[in-house]
C-alpha atoms as a PDB file:
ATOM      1  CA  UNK A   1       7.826  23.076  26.059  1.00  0.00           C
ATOM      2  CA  UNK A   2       4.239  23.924  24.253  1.00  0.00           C
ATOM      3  CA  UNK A   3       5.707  23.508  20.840  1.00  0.00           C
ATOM      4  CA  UNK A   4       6.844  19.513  21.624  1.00  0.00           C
ATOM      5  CA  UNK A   5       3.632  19.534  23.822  1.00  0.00           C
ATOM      6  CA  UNK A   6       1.733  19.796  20.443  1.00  0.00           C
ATOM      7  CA  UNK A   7       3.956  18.361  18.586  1.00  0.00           C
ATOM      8  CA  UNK A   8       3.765  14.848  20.171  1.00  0.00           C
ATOM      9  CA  UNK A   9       0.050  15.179  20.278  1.00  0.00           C
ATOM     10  CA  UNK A  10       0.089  15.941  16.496  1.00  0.00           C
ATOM     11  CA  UNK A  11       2.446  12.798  16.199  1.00  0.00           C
ATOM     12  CA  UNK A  12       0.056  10.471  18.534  1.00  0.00           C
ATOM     13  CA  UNK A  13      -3.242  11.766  16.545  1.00  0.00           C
ATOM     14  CA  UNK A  14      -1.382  10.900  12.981  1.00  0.00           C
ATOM     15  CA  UNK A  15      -0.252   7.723  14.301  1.00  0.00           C
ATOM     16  CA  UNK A  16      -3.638   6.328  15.777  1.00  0.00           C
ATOM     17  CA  UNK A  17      -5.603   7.483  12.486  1.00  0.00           C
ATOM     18  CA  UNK A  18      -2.622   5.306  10.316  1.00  0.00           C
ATOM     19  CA  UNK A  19      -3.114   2.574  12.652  1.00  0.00           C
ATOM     20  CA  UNK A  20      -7.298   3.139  12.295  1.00  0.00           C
ATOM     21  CA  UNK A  21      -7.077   0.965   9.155  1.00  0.00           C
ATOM     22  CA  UNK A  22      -6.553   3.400   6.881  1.00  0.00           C
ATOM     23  CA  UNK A  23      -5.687   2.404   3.410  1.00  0.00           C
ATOM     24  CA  UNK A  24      -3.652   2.665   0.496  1.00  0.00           C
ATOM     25  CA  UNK A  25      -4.285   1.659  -2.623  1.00  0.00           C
ATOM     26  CA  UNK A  26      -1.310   0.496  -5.038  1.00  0.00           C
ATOM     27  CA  UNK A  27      -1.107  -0.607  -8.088  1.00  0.00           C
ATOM     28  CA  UNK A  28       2.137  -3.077  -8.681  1.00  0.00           C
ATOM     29  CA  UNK A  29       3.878  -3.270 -12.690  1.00  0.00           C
ATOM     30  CA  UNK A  30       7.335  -4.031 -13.425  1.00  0.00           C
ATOM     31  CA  UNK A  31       9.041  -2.830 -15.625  1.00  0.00           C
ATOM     32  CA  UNK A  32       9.422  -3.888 -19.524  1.00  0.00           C
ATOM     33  CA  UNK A  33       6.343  -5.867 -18.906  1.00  0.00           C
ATOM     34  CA  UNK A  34       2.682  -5.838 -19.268  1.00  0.00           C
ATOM     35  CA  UNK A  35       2.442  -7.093 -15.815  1.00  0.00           C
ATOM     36  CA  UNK A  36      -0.068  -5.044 -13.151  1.00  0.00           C
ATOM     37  CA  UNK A  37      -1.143  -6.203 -10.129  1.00  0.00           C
ATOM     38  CA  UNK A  38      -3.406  -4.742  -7.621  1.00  0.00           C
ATOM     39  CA  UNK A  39      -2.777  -4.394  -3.773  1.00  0.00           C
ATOM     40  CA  UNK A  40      -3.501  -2.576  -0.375  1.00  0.00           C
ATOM     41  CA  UNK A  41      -0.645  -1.081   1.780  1.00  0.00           C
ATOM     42  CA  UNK A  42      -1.509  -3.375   4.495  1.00  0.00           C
ATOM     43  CA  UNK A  43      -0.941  -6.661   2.552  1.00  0.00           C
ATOM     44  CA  UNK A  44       3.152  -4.764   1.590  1.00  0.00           C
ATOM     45  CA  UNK A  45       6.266  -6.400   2.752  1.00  0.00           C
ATOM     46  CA  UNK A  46       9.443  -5.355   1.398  1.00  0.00           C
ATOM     47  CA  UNK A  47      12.685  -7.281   2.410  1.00  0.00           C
ATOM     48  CA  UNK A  48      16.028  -7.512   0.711  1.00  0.00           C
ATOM     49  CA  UNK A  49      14.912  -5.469  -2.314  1.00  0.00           C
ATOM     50  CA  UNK A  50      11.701  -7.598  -3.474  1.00  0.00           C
ATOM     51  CA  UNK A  51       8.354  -6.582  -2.928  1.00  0.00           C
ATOM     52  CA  UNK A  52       5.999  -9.724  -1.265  1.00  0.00           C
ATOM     53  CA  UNK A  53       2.274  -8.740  -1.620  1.00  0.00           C
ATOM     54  CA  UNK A  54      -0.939 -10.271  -1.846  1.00  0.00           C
ATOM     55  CA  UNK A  55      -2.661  -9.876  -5.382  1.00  0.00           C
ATOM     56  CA  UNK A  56      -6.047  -8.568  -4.812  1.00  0.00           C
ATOM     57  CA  UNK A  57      -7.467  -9.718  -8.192  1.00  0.00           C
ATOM     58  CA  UNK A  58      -5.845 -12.933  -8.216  1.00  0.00           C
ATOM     59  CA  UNK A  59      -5.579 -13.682  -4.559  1.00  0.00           C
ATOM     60  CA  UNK A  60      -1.705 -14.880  -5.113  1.00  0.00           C
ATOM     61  CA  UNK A  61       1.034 -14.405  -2.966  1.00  0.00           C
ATOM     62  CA  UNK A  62       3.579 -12.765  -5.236  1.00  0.00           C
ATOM     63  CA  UNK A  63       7.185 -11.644  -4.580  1.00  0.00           C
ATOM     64  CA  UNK A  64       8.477  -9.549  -7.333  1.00  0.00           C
ATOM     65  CA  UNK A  65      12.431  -8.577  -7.188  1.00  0.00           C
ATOM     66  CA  UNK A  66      11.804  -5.161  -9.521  1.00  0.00           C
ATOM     67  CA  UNK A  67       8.578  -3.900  -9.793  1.00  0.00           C
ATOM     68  CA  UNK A  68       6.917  -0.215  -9.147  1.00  0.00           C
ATOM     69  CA  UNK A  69       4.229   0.787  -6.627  1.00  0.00           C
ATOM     70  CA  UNK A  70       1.596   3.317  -7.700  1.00  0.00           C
ATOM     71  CA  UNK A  71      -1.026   4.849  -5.245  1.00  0.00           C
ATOM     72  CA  UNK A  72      -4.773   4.934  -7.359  1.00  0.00           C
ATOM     73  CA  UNK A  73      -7.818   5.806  -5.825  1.00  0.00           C
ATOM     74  CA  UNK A  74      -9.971   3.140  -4.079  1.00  0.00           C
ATOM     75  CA  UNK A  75     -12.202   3.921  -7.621  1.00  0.00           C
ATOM     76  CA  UNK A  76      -9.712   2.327  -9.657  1.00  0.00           C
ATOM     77  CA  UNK A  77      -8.975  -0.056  -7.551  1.00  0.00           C
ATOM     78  CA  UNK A  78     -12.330  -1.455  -6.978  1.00  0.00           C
ATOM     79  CA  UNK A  79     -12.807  -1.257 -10.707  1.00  0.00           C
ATOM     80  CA  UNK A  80      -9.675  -3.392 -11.282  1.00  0.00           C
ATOM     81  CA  UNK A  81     -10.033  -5.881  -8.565  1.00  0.00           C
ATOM     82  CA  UNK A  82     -14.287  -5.882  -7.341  1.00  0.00           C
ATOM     83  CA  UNK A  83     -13.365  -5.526  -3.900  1.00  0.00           C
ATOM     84  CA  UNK A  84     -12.237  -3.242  -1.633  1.00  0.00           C
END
C-alpha cells in the first residue's frame, strides 16, 4: 500500500512540474537536406507520421512528413533563434 502510496505521489509531482511549463528545446532537420529548423516541445504535434510545428526563427507553421527531432540546450537554441 506505501509503495503505490509514493508511487502516485511521485507520478502527481512529475506530472504537475511537466505541466509547470517546462520546456524542451528541439532542433528539426530532415534528412538528405540542409534543412534545420528550431522549435519548443510545446509548439509539437505529430499526426499520421508528419511532424506540424511552429518555426521559432521563422515564425512558420511547417508540417514536415520525414524529418528528425533533436533536444539542444536552451543556449543553442537562443543562439539559433534570439528568443526563448
Amino acid at each position: 500500500m506505501r509503495r503505490t502510496t509514493r508511487a502516485l505521489a511521485a507520478a502527481g509531482l512529475t506530472l504537475t512540474f511537466g505541466l509547470a511549463g517546462c520546456k524542451t528545446y528541439y532542433e528539426v532537420s530532415v534528412p538528405g537536406t540542409t534543412d534545420t529548423y528550431y522549435t519548443t516541445s510545446s509548439s509539437i504535434k505529430k499526426e499520421r507520421g508528419s511532424i506540424e510545428f511552429l518555426d521559432q526563427a521563422t515564425g512558420s507553421i511547417l508540417v514536415l512528413s520525414s524529418a528528425q527531432l533533436r533536444p539542444i540546450p536552451k543556449q543553442e537554441f537562443r543562439a539559433n533563434t534570439g528568443t526563448d
